[in-house]
C-alpha atoms as a PDB file:
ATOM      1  CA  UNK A   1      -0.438  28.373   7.503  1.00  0.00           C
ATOM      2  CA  UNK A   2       2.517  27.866   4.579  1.00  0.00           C
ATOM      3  CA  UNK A   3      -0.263  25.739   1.453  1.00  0.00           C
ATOM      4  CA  UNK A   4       0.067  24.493  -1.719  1.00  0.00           C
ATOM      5  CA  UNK A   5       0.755  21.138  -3.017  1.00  0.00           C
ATOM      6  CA  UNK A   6       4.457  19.549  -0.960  1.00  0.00           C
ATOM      7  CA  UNK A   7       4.438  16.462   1.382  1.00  0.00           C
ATOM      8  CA  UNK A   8       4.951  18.933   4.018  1.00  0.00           C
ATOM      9  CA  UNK A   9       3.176  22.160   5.449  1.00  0.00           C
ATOM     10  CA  UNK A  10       3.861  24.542   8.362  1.00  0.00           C
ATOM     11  CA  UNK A  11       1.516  26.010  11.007  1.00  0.00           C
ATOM     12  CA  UNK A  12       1.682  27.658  14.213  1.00  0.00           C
ATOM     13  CA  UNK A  13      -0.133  26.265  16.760  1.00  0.00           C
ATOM     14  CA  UNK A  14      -0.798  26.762  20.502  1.00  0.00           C
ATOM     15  CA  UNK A  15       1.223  24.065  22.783  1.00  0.00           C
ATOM     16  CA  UNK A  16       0.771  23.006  26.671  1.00  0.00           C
ATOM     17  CA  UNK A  17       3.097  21.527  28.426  1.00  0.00           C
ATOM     18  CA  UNK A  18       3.027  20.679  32.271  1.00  0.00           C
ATOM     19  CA  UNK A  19       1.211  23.791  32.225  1.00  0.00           C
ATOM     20  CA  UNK A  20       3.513  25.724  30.363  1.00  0.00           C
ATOM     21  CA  UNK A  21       2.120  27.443  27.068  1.00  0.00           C
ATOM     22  CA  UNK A  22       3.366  28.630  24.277  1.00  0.00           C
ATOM     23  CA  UNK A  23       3.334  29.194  20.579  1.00  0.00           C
ATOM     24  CA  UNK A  24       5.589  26.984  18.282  1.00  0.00           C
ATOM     25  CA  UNK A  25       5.742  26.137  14.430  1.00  0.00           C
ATOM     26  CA  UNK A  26       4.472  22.632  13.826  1.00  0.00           C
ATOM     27  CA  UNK A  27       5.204  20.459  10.817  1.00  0.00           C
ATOM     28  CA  UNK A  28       2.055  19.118   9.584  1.00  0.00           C
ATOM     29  CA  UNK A  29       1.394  16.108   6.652  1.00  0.00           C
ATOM     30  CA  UNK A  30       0.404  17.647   3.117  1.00  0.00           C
ATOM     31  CA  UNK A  31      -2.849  16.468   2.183  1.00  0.00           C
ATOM     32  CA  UNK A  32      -3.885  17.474  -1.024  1.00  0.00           C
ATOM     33  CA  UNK A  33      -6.633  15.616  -3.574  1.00  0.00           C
ATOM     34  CA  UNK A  34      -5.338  14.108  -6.794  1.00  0.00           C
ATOM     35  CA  UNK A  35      -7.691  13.356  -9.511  1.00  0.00           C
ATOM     36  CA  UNK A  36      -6.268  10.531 -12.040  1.00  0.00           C
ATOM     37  CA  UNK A  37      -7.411  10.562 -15.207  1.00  0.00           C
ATOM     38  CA  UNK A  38      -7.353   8.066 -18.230  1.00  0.00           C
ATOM     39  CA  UNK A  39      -7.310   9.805 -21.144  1.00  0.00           C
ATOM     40  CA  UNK A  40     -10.344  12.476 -20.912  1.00  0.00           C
ATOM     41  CA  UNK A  41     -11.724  10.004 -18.601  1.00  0.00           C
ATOM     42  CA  UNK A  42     -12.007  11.327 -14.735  1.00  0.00           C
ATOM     43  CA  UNK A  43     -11.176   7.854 -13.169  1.00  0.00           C
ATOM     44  CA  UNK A  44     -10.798   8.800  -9.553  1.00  0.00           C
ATOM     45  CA  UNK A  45      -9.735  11.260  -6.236  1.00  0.00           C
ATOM     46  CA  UNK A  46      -7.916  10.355  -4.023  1.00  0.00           C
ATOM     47  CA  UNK A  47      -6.611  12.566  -0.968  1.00  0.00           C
ATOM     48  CA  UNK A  48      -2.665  11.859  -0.357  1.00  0.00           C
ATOM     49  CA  UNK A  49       0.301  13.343   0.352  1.00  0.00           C
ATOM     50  CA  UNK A  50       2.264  14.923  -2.476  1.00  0.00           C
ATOM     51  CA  UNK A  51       4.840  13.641  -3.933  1.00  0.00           C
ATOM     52  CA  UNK A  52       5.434  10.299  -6.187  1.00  0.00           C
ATOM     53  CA  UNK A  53       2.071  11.077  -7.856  1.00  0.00           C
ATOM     54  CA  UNK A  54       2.788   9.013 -10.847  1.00  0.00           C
ATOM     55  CA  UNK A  55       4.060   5.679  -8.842  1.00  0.00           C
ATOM     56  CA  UNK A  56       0.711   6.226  -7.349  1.00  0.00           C
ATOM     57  CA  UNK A  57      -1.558   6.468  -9.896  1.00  0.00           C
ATOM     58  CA  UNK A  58       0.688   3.445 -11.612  1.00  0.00           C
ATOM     59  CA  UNK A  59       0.293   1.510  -8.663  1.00  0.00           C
ATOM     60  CA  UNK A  60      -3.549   2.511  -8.318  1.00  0.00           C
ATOM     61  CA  UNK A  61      -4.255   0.858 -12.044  1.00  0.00           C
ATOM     62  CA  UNK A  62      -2.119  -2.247 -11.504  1.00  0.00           C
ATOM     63  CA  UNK A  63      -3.976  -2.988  -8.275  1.00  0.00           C
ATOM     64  CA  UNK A  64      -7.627  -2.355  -9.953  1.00  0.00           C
ATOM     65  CA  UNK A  65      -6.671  -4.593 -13.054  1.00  0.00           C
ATOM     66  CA  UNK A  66      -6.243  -1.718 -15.417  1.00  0.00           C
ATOM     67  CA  UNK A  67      -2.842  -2.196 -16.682  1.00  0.00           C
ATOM     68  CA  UNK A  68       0.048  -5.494 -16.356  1.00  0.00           C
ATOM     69  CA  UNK A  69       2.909  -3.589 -16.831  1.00  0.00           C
ATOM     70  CA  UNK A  70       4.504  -0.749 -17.427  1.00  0.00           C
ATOM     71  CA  UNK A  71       4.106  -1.311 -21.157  1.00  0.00           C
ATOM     72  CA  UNK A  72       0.798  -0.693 -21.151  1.00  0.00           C
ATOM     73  CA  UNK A  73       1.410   3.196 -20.553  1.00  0.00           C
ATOM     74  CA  UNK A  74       2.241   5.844 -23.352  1.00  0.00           C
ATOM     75  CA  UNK A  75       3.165   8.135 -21.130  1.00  0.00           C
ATOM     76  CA  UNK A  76       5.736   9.140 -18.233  1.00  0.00           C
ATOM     77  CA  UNK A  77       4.516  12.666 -16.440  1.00  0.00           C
ATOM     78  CA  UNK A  78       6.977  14.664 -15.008  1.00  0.00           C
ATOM     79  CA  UNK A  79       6.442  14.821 -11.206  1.00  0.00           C
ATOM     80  CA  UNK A  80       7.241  18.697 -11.393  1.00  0.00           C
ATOM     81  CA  UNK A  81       6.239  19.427 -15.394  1.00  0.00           C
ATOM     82  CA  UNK A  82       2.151  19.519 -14.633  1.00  0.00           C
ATOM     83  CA  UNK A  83       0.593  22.752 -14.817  1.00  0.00           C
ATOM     84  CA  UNK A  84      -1.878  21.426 -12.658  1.00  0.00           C
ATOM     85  CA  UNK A  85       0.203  19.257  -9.581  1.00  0.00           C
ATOM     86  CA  UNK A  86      -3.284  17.752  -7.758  1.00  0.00           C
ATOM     87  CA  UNK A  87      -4.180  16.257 -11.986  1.00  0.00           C
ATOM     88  CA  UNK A  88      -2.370  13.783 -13.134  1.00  0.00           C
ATOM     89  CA  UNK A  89      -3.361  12.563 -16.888  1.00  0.00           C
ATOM     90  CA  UNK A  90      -2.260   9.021 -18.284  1.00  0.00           C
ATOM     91  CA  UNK A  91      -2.329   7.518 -21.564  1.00  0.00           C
ATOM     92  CA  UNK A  92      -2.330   4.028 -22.235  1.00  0.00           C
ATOM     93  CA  UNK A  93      -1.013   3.142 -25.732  1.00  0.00           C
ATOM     94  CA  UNK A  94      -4.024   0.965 -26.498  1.00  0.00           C
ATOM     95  CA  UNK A  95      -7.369   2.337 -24.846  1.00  0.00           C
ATOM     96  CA  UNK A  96      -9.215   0.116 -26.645  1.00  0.00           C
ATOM     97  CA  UNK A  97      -8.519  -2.338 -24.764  1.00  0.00           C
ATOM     98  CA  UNK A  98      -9.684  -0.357 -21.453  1.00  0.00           C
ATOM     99  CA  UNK A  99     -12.726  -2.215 -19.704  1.00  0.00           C
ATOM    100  CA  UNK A 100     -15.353   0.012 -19.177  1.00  0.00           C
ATOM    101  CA  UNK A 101     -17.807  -1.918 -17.828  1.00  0.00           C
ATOM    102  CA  UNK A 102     -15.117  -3.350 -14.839  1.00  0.00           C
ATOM    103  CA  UNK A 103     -13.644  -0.038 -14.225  1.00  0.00           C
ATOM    104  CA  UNK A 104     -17.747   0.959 -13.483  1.00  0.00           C
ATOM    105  CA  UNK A 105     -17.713  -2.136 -11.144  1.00  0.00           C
ATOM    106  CA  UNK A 106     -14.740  -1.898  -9.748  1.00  0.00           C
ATOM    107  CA  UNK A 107     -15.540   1.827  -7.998  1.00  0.00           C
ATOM    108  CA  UNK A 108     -18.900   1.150  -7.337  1.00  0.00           C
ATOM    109  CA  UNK A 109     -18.102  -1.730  -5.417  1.00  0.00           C
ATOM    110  CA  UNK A 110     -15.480   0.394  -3.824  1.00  0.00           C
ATOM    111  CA  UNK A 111     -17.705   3.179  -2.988  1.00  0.00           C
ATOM    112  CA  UNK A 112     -21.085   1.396  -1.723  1.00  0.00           C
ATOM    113  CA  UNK A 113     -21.122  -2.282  -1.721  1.00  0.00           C
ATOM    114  CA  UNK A 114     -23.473  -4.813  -0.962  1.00  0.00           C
ATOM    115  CA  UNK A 115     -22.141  -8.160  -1.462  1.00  0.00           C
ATOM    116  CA  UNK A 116     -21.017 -10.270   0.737  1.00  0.00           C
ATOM    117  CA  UNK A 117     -17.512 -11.475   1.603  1.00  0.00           C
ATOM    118  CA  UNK A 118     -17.316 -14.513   0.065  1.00  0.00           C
ATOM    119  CA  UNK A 119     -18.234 -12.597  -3.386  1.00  0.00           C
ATOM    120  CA  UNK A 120     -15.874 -10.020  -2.672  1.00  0.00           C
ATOM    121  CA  UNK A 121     -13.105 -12.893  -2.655  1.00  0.00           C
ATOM    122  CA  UNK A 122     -14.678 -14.448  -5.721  1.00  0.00           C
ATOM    123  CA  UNK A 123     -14.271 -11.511  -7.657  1.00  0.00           C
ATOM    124  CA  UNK A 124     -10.413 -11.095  -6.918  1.00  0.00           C
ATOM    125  CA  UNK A 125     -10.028 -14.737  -7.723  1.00  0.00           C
ATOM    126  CA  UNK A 126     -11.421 -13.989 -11.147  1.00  0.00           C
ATOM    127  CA  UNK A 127      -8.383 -11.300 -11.377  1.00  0.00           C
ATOM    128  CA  UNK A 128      -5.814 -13.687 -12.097  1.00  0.00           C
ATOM    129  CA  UNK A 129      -4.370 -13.697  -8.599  1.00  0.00           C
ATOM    130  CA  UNK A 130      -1.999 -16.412  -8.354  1.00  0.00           C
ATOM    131  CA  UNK A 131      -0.893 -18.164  -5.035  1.00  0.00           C
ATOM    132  CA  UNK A 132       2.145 -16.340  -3.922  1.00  0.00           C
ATOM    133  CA  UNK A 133       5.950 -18.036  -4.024  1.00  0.00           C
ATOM    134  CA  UNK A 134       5.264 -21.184  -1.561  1.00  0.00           C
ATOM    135  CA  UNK A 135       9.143 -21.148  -1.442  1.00  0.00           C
ATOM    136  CA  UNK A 136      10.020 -17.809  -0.010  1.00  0.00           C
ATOM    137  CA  UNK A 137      11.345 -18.204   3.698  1.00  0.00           C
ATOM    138  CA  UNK A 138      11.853 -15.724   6.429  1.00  0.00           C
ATOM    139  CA  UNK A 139      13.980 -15.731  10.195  1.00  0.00           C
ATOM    140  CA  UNK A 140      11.122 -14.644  12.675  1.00  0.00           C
ATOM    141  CA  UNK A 141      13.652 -12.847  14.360  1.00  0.00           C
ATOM    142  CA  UNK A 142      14.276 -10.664  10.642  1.00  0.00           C
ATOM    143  CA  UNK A 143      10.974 -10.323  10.774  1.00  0.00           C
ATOM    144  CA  UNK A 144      11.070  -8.190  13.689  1.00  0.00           C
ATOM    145  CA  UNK A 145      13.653  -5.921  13.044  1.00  0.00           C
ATOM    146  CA  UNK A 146      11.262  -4.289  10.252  1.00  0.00           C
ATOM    147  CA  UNK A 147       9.629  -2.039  12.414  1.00  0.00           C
ATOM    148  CA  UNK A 148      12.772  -0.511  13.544  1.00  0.00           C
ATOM    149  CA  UNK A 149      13.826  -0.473   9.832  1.00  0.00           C
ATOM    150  CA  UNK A 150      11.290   0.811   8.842  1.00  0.00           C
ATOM    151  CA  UNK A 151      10.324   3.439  11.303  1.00  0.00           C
ATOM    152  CA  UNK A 152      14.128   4.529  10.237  1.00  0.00           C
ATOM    153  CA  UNK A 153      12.990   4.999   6.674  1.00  0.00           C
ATOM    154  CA  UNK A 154      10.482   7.539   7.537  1.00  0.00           C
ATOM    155  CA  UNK A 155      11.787  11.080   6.926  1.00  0.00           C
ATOM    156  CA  UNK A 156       8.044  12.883   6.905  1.00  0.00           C
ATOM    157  CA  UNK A 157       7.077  10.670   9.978  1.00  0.00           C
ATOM    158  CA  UNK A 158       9.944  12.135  11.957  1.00  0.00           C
ATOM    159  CA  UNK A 159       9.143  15.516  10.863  1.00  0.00           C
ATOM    160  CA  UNK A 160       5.011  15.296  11.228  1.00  0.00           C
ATOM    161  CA  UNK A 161       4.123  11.948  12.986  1.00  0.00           C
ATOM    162  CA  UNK A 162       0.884  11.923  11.223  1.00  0.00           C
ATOM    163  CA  UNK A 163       1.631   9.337   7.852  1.00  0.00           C
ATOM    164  CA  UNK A 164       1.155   5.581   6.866  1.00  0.00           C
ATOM    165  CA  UNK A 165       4.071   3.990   5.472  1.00  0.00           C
ATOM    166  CA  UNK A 166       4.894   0.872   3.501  1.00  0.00           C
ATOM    167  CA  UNK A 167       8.322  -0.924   2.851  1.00  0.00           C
ATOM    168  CA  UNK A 168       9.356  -3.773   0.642  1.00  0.00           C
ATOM    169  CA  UNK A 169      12.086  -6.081   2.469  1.00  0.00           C
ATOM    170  CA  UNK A 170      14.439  -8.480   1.613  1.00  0.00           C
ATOM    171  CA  UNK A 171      14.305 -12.165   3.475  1.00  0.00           C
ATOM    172  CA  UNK A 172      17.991 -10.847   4.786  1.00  0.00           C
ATOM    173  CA  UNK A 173      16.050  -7.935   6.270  1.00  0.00           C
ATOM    174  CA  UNK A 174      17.716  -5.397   3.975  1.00  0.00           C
ATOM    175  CA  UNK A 175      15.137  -2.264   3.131  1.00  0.00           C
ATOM    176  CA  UNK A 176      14.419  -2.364  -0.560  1.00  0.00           C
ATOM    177  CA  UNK A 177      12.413   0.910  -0.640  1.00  0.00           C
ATOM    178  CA  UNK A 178       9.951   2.533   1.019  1.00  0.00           C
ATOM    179  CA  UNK A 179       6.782   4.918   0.501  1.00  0.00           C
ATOM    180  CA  UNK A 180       4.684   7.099   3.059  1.00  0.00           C
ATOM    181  CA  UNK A 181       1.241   8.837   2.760  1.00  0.00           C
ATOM    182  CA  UNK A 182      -1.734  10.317   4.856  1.00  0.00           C
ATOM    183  CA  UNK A 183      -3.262   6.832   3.510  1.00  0.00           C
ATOM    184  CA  UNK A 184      -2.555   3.954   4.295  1.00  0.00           C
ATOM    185  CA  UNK A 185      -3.546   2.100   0.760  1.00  0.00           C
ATOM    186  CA  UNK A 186      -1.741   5.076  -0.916  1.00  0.00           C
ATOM    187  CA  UNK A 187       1.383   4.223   0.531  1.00  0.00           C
ATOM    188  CA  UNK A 188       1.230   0.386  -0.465  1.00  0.00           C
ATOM    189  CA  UNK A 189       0.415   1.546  -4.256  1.00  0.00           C
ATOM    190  CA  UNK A 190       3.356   3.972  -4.458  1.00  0.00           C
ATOM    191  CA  UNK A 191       5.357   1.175  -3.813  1.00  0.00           C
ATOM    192  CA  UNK A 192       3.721  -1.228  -6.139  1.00  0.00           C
ATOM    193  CA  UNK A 193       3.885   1.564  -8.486  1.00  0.00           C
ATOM    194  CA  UNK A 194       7.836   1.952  -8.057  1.00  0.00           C
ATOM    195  CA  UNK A 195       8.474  -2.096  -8.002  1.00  0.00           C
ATOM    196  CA  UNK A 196       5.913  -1.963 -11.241  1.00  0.00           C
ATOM    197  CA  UNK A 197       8.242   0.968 -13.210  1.00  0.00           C
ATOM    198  CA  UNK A 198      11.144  -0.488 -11.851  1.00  0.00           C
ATOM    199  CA  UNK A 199       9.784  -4.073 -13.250  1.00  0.00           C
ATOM    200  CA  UNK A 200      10.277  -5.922 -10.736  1.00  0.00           C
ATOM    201  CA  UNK A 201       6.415  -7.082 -10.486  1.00  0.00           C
ATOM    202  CA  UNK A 202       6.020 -10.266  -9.351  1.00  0.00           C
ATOM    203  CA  UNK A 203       7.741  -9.586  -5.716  1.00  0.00           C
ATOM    204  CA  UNK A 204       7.966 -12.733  -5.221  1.00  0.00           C
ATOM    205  CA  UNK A 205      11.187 -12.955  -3.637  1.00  0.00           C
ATOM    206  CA  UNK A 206      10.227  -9.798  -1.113  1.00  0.00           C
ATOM    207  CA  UNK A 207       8.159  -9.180   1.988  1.00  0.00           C
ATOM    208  CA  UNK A 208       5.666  -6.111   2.756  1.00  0.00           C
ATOM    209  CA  UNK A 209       5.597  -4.440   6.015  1.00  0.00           C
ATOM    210  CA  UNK A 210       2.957  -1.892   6.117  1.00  0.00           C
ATOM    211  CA  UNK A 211       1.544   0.438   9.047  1.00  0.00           C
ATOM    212  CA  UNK A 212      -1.749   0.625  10.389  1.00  0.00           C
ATOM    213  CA  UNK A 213      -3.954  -2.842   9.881  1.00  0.00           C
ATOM    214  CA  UNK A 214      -3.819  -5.548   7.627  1.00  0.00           C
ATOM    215  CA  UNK A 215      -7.167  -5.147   6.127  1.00  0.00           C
ATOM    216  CA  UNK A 216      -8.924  -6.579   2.487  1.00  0.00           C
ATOM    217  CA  UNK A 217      -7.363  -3.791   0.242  1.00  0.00           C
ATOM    218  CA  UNK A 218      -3.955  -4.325   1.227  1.00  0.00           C
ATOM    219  CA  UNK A 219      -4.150  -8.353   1.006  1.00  0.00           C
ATOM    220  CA  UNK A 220      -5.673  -7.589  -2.620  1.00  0.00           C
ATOM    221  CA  UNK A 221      -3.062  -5.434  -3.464  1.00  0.00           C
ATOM    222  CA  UNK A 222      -0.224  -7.589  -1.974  1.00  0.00           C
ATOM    223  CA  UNK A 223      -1.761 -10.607  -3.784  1.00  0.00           C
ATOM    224  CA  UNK A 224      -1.771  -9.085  -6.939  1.00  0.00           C
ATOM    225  CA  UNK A 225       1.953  -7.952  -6.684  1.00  0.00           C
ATOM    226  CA  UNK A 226       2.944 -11.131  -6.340  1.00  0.00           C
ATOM    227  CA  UNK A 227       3.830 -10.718  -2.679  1.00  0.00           C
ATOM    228  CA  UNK A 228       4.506 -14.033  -0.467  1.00  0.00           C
ATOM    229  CA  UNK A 229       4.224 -12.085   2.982  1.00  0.00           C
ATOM    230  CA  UNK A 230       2.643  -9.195   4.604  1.00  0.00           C
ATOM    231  CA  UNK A 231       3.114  -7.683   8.399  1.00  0.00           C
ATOM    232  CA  UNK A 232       1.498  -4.912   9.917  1.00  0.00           C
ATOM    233  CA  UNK A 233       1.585  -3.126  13.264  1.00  0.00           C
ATOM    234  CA  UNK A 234      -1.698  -3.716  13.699  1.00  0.00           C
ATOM    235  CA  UNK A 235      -4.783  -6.110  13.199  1.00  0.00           C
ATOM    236  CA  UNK A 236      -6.211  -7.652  10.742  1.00  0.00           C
ATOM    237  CA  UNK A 237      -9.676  -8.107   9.910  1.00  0.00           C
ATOM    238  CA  UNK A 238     -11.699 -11.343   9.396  1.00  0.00           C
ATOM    239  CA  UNK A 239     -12.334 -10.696   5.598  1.00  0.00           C
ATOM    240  CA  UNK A 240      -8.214 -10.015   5.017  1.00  0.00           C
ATOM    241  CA  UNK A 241      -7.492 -13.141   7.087  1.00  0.00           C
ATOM    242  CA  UNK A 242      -9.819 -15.593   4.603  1.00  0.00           C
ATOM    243  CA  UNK A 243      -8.620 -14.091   1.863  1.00  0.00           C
ATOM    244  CA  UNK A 244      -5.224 -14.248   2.836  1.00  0.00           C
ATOM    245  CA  UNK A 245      -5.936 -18.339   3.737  1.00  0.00           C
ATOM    246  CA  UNK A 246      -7.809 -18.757   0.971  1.00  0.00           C
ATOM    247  CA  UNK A 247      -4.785 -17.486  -1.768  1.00  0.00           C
ATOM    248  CA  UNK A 248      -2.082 -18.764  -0.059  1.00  0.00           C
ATOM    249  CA  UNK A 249      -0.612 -15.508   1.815  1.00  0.00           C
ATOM    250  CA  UNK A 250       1.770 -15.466   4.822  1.00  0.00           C
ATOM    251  CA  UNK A 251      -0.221 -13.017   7.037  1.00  0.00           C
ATOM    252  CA  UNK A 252       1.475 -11.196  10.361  1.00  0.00           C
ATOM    253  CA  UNK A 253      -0.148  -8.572  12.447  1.00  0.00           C
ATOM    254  CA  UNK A 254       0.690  -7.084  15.425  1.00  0.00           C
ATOM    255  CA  UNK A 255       4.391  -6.855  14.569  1.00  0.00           C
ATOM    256  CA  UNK A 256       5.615  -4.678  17.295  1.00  0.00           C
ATOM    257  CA  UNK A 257       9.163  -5.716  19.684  1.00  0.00           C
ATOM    258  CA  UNK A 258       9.723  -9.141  20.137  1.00  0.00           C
ATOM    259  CA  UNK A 259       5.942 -10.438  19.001  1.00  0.00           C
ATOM    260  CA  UNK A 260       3.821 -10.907  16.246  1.00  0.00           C
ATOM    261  CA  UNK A 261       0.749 -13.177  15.149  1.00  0.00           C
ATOM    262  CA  UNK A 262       0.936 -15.097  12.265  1.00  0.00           C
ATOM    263  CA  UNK A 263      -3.067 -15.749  11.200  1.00  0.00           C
ATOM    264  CA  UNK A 264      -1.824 -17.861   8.110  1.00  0.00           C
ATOM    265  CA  UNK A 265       1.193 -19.145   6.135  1.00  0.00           C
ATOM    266  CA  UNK A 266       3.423 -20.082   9.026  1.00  0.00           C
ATOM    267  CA  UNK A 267       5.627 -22.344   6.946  1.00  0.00           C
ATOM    268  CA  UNK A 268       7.097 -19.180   5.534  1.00  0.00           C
ATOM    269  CA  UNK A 269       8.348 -18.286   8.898  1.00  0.00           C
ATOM    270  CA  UNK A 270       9.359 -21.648  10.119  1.00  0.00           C
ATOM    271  CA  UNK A 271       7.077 -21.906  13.398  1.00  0.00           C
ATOM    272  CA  UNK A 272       5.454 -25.456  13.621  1.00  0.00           C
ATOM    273  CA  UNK A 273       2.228 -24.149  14.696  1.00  0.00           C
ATOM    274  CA  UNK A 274       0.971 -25.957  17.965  1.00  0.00           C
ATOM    275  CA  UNK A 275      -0.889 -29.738  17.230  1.00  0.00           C
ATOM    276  CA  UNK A 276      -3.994 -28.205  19.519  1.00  0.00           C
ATOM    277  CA  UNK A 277      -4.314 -24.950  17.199  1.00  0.00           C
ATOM    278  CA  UNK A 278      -7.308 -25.024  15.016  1.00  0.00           C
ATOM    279  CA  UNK A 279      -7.425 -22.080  12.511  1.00  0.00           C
END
């Protein structure tokens, strides 16, 4: 098998077919760890897919509450310069300012947690999260062409079928830009770390369409973006759905065809929820 660090890999592999066999070369989805690093200080690994390491490591501290803006970094790595490709080192012009003791919370919490929901919410209340644009307004039927859209947008889908992918969307339904990875979080902070280099943050004025589910990391991260809507393919879980309530998100899952479930913030989409529907 073709290695090293590239978003996409070659192998040959054994295929059956209505009982036909034979040996083909299959295009499989780089996965590759990247360690981020602060300064001298080993912050985290993550496995993804290479390629827009820095918009994800960007995207990574803006989600966690490390850094507000692009301003807050001293450097701008090269995406090819690195002697090492799965390291990527940052400097922030003031690490003084870096909170120790919240980064330490922040990944243990991440890693093995024990609280409960409702503190989990708590704590990303105390981030500053404010409730997302309460004017931003959406055609359902828009809303369901961003599958198509976005499926469109995926070159190293249509060559591997095995990534996650998230887009940022105009209300008109135009694609604004669009990120994939093995993970599903990764691809949602390469493209907060793009919007956040390309200062755009808040997105207030733009929807999120993301595959897989809708689940608590990906309403944090929308929040935090200053995103008004999200939609996913999938589900979403209880914990995304009250935080999602709770700060004012327009939540869809399920967005596949000619259907979708809204779980929250239907007056973004114009529905008039039933008089008999109790949420």
């Amino acid at each position: 098998m073709e290695s090293g660090s590239q978003a996409v890999n070659y192998s040959t592999v054994c295929e059956w077919n209505n009982k036909k066999v034979r040996r083909v070369r299959d295009a499989l989805a780089g996965e590759e760890p990247l360690q981020i690093q602060l300064g001298k200080r080993r912050l985290s690994v993550t496995m993804r897919t290479p390629g827009h390491d820095f918009e994800l490591a960007v995207g990574f501290l803006f989600t966690e509450g490390i850094i507000q803006s692009a301003k807050d970094l001293a450097n701008f790595p090269d995406e090819g310069s690195r002697p090492d490709p799965n390291r990527l080192r940052i400097e922030l012009k003031n690490p003084k300012t870096l909170n120790s003791k919240r980064i330490k919370r922040n990944f243990l919490a991440n890693s093995s947690c024990g609280l409960c929901g409702k503190a989990f919410i708590e704590d990303c209340l105390l981030q500053g999260i404010k409730r997302p644009n309460p004017r931003f307004r959406i055609d359902p039927e828009v809303l369901c062409s961003f599958p198509e859209t976005l499926r469109s947008g995926q070159a190293l889908f249509g060559q591997t079928g095995g990534l996650h992918a998230a887009a940022l969307f105009e209300p008109s339904g135009r694609l604004i830009a669009v990120r994939e990875d093995v993970g599903r979080h990764n691809a949602v902070d390469k493209l907060i770390g793009w919007a956040l280099l390309q200062g755009r943050i808040p997105l207030s004025d733009s929807a999120l369409m993301a595959s897989g589910r809708g689940g608590f990391e990906i309403i944090q991260k929308s929040l935090l973006a200053g995103i008004p809507l999200l939609a996913s393919v999938s589900a979403a879980s209880s914990l995304a759905v009250q935080l999602a309530r709770e700060c004012g998100l327009t939540l869809v899952g399920f967005l596949r065809g000619r259907r979708f479930v809204c779980y929250c913030g239907e007056e973004r989409l114009r529905l008039g929820a039933s008089p008999g529907l109790k949420k």
